[in-house]
PDB file of N, CA and C in Angstrom:
ATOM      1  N   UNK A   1     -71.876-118.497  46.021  1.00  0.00           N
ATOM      2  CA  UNK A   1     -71.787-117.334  46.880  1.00  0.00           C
ATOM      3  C   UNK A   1     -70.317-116.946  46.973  1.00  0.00           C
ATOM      4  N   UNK A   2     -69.874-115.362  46.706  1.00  0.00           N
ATOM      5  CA  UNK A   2     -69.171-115.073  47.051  1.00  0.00           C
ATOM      6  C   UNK A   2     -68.660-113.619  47.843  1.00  0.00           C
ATOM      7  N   UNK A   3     -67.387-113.023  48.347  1.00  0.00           N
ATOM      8  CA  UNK A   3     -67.449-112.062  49.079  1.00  0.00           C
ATOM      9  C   UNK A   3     -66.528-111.359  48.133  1.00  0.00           C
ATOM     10  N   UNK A   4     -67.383-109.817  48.461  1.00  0.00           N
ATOM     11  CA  UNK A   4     -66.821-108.913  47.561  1.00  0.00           C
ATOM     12  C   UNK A   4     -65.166-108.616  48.161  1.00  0.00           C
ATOM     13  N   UNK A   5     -64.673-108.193  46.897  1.00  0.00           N
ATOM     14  CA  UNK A   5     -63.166-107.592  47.676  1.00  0.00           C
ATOM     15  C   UNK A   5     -63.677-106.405  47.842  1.00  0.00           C
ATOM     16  N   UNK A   6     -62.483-105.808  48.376  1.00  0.00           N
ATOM     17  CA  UNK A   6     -62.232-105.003  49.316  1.00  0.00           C
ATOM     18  C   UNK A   6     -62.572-103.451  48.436  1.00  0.00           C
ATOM     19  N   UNK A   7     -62.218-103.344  47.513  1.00  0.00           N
ATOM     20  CA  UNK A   7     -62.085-101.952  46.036  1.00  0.00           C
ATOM     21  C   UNK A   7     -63.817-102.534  46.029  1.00  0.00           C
ATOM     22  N   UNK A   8     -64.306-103.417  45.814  1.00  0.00           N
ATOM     23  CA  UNK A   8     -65.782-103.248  45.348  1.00  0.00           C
ATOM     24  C   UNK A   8     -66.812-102.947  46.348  1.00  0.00           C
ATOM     25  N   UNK A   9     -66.484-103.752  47.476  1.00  0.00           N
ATOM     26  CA  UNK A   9     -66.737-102.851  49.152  1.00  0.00           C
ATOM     27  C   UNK A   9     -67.136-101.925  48.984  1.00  0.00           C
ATOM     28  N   UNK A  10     -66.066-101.303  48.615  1.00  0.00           N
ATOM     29  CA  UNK A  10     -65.478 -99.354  48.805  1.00  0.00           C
ATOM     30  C   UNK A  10     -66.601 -98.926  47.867  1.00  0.00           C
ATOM     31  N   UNK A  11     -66.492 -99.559  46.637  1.00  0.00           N
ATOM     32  CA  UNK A  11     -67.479 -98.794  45.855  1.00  0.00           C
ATOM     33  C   UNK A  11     -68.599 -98.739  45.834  1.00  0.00           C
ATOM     34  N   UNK A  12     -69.254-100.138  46.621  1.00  0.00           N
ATOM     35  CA  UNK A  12     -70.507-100.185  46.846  1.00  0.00           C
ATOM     36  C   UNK A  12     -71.281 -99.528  47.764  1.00  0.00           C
ATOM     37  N   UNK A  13     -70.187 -99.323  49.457  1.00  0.00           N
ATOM     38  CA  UNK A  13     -70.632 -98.475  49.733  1.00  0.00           C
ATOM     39  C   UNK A  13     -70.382 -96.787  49.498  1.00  0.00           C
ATOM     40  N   UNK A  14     -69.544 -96.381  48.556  1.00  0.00           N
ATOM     41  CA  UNK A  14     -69.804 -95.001  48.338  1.00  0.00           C
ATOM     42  C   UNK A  14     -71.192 -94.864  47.671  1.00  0.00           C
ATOM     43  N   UNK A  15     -71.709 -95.691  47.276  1.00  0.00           N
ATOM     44  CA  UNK A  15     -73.494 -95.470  46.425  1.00  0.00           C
ATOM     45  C   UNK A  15     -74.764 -95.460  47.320  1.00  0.00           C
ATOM     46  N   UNK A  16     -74.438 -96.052  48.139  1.00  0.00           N
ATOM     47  CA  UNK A  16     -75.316 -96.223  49.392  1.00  0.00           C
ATOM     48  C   UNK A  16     -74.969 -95.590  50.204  1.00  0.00           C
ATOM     49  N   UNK A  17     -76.153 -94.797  51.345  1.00  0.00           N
ATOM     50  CA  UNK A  17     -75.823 -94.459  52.693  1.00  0.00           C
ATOM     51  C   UNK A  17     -75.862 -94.826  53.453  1.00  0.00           C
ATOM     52  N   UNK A  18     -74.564 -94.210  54.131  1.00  0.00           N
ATOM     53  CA  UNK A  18     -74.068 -94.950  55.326  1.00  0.00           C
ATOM     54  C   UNK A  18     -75.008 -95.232  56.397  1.00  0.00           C
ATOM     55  N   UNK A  19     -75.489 -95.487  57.393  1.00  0.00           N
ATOM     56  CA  UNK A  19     -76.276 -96.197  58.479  1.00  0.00           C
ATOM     57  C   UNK A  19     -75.623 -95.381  59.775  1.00  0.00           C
ATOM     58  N   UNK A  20     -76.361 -94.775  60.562  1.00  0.00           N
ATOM     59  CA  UNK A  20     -75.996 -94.348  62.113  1.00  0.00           C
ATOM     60  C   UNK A  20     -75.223 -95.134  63.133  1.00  0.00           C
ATOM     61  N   UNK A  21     -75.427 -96.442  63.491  1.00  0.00           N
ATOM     62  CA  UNK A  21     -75.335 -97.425  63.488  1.00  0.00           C
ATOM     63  C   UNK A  21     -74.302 -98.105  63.629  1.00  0.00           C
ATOM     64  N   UNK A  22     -73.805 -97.606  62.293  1.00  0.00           N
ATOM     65  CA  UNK A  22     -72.189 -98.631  62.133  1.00  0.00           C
ATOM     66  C   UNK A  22     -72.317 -99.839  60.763  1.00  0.00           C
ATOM     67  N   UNK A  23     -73.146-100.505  60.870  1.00  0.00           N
ATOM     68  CA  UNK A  23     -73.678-101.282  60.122  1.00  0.00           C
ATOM     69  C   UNK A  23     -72.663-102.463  59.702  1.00  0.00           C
ATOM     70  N   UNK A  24     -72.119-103.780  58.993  1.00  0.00           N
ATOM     71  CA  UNK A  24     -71.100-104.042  58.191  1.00  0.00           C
ATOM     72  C   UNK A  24     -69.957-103.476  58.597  1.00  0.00           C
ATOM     73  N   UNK A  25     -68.659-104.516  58.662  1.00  0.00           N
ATOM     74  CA  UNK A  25     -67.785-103.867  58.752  1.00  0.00           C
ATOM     75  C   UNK A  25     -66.814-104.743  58.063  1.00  0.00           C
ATOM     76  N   UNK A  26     -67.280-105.497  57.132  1.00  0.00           N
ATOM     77  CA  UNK A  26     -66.497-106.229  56.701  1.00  0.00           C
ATOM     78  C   UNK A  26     -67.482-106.412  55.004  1.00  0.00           C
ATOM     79  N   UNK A  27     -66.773-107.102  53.884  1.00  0.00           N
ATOM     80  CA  UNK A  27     -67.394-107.125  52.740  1.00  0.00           C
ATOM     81  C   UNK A  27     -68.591-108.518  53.017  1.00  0.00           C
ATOM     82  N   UNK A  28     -69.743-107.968  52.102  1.00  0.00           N
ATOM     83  CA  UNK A  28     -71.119-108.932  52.441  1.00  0.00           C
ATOM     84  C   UNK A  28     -70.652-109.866  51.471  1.00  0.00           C
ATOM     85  N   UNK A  29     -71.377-111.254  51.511  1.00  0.00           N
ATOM     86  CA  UNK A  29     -71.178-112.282  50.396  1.00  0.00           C
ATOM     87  C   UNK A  29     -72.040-111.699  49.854  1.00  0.00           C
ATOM     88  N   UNK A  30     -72.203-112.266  48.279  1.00  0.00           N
ATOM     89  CA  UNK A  30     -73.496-111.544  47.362  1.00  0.00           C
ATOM     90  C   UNK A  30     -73.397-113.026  46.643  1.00  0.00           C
ATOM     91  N   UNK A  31     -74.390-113.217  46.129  1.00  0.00           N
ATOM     92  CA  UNK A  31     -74.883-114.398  45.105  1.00  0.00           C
ATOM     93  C   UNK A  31     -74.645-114.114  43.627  1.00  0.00           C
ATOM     94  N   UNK A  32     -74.099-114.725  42.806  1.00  0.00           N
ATOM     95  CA  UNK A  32     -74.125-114.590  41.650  1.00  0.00           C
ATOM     96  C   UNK A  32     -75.974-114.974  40.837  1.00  0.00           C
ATOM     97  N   UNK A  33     -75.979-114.857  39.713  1.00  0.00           N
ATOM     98  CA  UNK A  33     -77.330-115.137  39.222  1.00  0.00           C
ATOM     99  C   UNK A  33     -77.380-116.308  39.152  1.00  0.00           C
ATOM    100  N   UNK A  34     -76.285-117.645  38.762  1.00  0.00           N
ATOM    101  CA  UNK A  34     -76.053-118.653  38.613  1.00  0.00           C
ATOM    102  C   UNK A  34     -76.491-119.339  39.860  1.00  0.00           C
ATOM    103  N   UNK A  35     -75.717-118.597  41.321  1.00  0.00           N
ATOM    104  CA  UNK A  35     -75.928-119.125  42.251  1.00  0.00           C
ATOM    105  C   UNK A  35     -77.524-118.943  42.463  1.00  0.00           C
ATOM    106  N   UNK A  36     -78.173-117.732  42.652  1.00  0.00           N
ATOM    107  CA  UNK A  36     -79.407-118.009  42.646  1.00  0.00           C
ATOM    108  C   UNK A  36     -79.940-118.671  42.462  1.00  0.00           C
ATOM    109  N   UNK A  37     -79.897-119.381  41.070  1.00  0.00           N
ATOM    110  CA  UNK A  37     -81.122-119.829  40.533  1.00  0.00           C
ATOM    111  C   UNK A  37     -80.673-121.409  41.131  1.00  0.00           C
ATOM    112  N   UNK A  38     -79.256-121.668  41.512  1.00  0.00           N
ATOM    113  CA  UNK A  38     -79.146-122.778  41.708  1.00  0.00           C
ATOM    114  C   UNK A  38     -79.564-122.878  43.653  1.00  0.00           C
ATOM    115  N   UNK A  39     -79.751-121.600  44.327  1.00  0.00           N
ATOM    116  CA  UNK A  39     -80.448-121.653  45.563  1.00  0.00           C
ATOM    117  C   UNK A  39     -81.826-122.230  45.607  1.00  0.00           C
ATOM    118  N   UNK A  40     -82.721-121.706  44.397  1.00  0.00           N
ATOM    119  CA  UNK A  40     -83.887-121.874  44.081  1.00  0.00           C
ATOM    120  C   UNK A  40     -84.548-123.046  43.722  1.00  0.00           C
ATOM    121  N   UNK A  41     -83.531-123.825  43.547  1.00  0.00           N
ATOM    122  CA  UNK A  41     -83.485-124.971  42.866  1.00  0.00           C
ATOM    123  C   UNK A  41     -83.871-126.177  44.920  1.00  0.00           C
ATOM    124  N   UNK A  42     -83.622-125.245  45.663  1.00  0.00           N
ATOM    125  CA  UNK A  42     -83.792-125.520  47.094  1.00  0.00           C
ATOM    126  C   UNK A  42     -84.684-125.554  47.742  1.00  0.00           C
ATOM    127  N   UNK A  43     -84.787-124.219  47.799  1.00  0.00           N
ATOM    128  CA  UNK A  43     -85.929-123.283  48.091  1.00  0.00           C
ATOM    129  C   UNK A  43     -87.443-123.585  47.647  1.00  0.00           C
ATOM    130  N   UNK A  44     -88.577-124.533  48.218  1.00  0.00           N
ATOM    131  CA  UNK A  44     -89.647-124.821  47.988  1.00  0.00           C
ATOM    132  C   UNK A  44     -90.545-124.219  48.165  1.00  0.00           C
ATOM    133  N   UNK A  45     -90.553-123.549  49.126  1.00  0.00           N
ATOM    134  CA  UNK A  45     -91.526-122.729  49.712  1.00  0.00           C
ATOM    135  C   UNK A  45     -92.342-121.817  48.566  1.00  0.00           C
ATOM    136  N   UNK A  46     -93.319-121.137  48.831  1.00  0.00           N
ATOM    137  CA  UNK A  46     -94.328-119.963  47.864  1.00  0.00           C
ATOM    138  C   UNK A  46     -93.578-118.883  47.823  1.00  0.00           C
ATOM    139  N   UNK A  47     -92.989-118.834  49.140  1.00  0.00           N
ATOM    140  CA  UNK A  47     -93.051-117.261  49.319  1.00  0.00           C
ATOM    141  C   UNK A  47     -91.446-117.057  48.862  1.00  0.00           C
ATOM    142  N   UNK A  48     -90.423-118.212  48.715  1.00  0.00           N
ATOM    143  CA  UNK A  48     -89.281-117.970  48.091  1.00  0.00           C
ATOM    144  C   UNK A  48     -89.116-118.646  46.371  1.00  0.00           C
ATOM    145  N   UNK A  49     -89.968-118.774  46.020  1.00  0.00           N
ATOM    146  CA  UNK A  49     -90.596-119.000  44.658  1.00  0.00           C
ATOM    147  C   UNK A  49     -90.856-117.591  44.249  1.00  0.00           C
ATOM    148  N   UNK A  50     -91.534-116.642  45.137  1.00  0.00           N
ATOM    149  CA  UNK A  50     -92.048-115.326  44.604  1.00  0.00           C
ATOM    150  C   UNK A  50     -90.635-114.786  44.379  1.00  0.00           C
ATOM    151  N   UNK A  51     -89.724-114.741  45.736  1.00  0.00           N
ATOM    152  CA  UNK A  51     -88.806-113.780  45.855  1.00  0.00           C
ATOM    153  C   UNK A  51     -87.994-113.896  44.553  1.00  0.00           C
ATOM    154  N   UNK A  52     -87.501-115.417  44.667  1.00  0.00           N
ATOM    155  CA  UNK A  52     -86.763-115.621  43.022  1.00  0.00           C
ATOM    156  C   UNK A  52     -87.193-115.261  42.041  1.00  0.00           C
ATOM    157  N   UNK A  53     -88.147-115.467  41.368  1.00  0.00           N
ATOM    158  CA  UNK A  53     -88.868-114.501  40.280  1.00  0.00           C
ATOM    159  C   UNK A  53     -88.845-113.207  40.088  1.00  0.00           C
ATOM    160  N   UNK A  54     -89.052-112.443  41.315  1.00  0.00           N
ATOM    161  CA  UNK A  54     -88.385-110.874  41.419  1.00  0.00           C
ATOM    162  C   UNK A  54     -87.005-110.762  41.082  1.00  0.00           C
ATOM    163  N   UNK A  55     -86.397-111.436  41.780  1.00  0.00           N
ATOM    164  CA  UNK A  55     -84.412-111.264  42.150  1.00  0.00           C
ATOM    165  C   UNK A  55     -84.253-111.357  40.273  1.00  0.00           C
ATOM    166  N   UNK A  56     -84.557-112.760  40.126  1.00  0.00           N
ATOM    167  CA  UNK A  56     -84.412-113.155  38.459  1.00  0.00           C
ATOM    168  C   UNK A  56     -84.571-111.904  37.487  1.00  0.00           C
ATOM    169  N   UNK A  57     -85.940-111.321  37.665  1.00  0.00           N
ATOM    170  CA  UNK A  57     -86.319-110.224  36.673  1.00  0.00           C
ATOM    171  C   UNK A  57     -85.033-108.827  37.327  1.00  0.00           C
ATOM    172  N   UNK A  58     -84.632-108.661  38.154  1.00  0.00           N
ATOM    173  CA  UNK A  58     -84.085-107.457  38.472  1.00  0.00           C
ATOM    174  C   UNK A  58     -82.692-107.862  38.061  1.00  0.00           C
ATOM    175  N   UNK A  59     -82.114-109.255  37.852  1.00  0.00           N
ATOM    176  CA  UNK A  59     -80.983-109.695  37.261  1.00  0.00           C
ATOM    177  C   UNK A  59     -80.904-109.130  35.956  1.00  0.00           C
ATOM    178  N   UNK A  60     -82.396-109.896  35.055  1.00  0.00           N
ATOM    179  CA  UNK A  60     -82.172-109.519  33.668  1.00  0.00           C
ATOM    180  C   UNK A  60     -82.474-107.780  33.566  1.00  0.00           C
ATOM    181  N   UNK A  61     -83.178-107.230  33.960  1.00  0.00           N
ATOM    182  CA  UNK A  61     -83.539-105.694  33.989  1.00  0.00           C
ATOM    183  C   UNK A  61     -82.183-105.265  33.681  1.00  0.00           C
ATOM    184  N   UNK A  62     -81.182-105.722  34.676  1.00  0.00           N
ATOM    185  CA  UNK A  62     -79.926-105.060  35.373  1.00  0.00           C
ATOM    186  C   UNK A  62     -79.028-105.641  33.690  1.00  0.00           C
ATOM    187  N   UNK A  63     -78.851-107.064  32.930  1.00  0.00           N
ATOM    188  CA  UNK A  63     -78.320-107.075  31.998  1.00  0.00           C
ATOM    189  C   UNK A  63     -79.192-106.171  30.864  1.00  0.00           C
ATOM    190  N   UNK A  64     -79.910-105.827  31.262  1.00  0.00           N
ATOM    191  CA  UNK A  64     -80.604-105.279  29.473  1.00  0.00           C
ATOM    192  C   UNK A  64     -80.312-103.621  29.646  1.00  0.00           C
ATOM    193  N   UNK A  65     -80.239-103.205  31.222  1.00  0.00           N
ATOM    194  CA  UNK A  65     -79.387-101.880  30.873  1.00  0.00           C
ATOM    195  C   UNK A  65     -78.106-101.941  30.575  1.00  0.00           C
ATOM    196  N   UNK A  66     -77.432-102.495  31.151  1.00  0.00           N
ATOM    197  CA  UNK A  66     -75.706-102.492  30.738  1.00  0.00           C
ATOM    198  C   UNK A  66     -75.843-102.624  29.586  1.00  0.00           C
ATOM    199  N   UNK A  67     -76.425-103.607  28.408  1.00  0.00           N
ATOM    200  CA  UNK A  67     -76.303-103.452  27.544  1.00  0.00           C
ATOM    201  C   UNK A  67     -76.743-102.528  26.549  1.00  0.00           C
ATOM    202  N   UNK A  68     -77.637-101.488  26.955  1.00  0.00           N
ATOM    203  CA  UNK A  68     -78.652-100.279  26.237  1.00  0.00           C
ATOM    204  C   UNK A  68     -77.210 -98.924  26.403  1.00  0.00           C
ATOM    205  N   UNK A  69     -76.447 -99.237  27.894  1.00  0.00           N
ATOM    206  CA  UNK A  69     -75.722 -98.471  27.555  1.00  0.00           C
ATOM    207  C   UNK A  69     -74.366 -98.238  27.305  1.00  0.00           C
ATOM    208  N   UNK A  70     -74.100 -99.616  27.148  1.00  0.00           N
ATOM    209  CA  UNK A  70     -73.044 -99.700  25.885  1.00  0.00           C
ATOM    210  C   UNK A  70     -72.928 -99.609  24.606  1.00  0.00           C
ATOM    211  N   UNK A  71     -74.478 -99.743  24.157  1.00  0.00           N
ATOM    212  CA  UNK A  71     -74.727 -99.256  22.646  1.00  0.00           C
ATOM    213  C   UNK A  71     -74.500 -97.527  22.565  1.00  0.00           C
ATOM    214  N   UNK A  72     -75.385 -96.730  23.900  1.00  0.00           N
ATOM    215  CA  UNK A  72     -75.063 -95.347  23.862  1.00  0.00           C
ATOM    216  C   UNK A  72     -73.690 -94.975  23.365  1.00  0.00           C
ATOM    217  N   UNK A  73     -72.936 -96.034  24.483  1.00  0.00           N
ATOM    218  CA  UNK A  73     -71.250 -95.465  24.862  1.00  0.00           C
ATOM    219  C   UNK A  73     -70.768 -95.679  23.370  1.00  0.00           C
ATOM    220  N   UNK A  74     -71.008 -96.627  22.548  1.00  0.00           N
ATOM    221  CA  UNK A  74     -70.080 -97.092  21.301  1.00  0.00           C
ATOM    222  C   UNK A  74     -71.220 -95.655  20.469  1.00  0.00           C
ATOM    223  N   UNK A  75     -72.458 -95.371  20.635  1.00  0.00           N
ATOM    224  CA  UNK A  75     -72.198 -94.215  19.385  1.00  0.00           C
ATOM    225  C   UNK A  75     -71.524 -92.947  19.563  1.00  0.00           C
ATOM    226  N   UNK A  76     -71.840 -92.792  21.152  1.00  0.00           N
ATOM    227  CA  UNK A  76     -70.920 -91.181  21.636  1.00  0.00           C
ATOM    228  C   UNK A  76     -69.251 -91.545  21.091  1.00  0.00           C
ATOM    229  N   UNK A  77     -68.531 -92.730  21.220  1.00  0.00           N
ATOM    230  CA  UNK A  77     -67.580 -93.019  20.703  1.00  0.00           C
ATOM    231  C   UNK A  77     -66.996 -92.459  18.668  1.00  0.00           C
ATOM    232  N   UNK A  78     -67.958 -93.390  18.423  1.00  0.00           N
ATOM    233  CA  UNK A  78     -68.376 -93.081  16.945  1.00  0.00           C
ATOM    234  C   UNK A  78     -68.507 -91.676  16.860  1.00  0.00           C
ATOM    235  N   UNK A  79     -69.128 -90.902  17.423  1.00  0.00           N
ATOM    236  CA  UNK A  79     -69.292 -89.484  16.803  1.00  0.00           C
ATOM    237  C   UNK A  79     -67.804 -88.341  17.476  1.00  0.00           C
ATOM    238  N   UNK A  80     -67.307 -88.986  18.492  1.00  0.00           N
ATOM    239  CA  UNK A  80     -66.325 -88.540  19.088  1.00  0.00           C
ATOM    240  C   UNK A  80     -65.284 -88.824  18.001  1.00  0.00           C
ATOM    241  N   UNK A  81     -65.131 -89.759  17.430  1.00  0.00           N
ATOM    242  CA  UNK A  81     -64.254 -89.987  16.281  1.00  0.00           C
ATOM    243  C   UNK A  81     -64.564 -89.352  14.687  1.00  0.00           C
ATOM    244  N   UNK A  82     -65.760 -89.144  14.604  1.00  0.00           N
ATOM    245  CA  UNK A  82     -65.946 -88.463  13.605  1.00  0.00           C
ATOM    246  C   UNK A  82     -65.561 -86.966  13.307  1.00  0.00           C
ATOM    247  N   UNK A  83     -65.985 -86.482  14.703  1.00  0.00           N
ATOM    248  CA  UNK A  83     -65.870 -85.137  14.980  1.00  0.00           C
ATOM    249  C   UNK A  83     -64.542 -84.479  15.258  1.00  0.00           C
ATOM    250  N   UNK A  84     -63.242 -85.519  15.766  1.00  0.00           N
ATOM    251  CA  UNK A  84     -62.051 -85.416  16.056  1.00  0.00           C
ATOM    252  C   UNK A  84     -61.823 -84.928  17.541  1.00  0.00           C
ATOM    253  N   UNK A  85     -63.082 -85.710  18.283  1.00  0.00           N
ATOM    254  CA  UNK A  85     -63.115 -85.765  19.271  1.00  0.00           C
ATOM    255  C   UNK A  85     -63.355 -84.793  20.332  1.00  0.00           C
ATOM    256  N   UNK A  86     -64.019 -83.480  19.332  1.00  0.00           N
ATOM    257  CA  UNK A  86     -64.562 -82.302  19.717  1.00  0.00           C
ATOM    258  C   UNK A  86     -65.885 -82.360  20.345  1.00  0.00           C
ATOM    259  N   UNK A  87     -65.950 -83.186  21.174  1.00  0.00           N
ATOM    260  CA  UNK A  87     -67.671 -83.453  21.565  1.00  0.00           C
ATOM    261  C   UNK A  87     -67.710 -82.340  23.292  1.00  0.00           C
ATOM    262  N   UNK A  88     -66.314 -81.875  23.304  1.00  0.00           N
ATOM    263  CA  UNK A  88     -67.101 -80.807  24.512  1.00  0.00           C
ATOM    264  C   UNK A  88     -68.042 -79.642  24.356  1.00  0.00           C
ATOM    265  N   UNK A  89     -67.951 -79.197  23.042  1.00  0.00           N
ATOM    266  CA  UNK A  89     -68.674 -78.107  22.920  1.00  0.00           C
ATOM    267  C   UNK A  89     -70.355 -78.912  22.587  1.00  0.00           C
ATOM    268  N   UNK A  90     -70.186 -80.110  22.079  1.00  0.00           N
ATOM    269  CA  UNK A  90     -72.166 -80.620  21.880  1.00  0.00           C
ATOM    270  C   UNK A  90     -72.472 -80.684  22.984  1.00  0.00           C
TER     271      UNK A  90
END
């Protein structure tokens, strides 16, 4: 477990809305995937057996886009170089 700095804070909550409330006023700890699975490794229960299995799949979901769109980013790259980097008018 660890706590976000302060720049990732910021960025996390500009993606999310803000709360009436007040909500947080300081950065949340967040779990790495590592840590997860090594929580789970705790965690006996059914009903946190389910949750991990979700968290797990939304981990890998979350690596198999980053990586779908870094393949995008390296061909828009590639054709940006082909083209001499005239890709505002496509």
């Amino acid at each position: 477990m660890l706590r976000l700095t302060d720049t990732e804070w910021q960025s996390l909550k500009s993606q999310i809305a803000p709360s009436n409330w007040g909500g947080t006023r300081k950065p949340p700890k967040v779990l790495t995937e590592q840590g997860l699975a090594m929580l789970s490794g705790v965690l006996n229960s059914d009903r946190a057996i389910l949750v991990n299995i979700q968290i797990m799949r939304v981990f890998t979901k979350i690596r198999q886009m980053l990586t779908e769109n870094m393949d995008l980013r390296l061909a828009i790259q590639s054709i940006e170089q082909k083209t001499s980097g005239n890709t505002q008018s496509i």
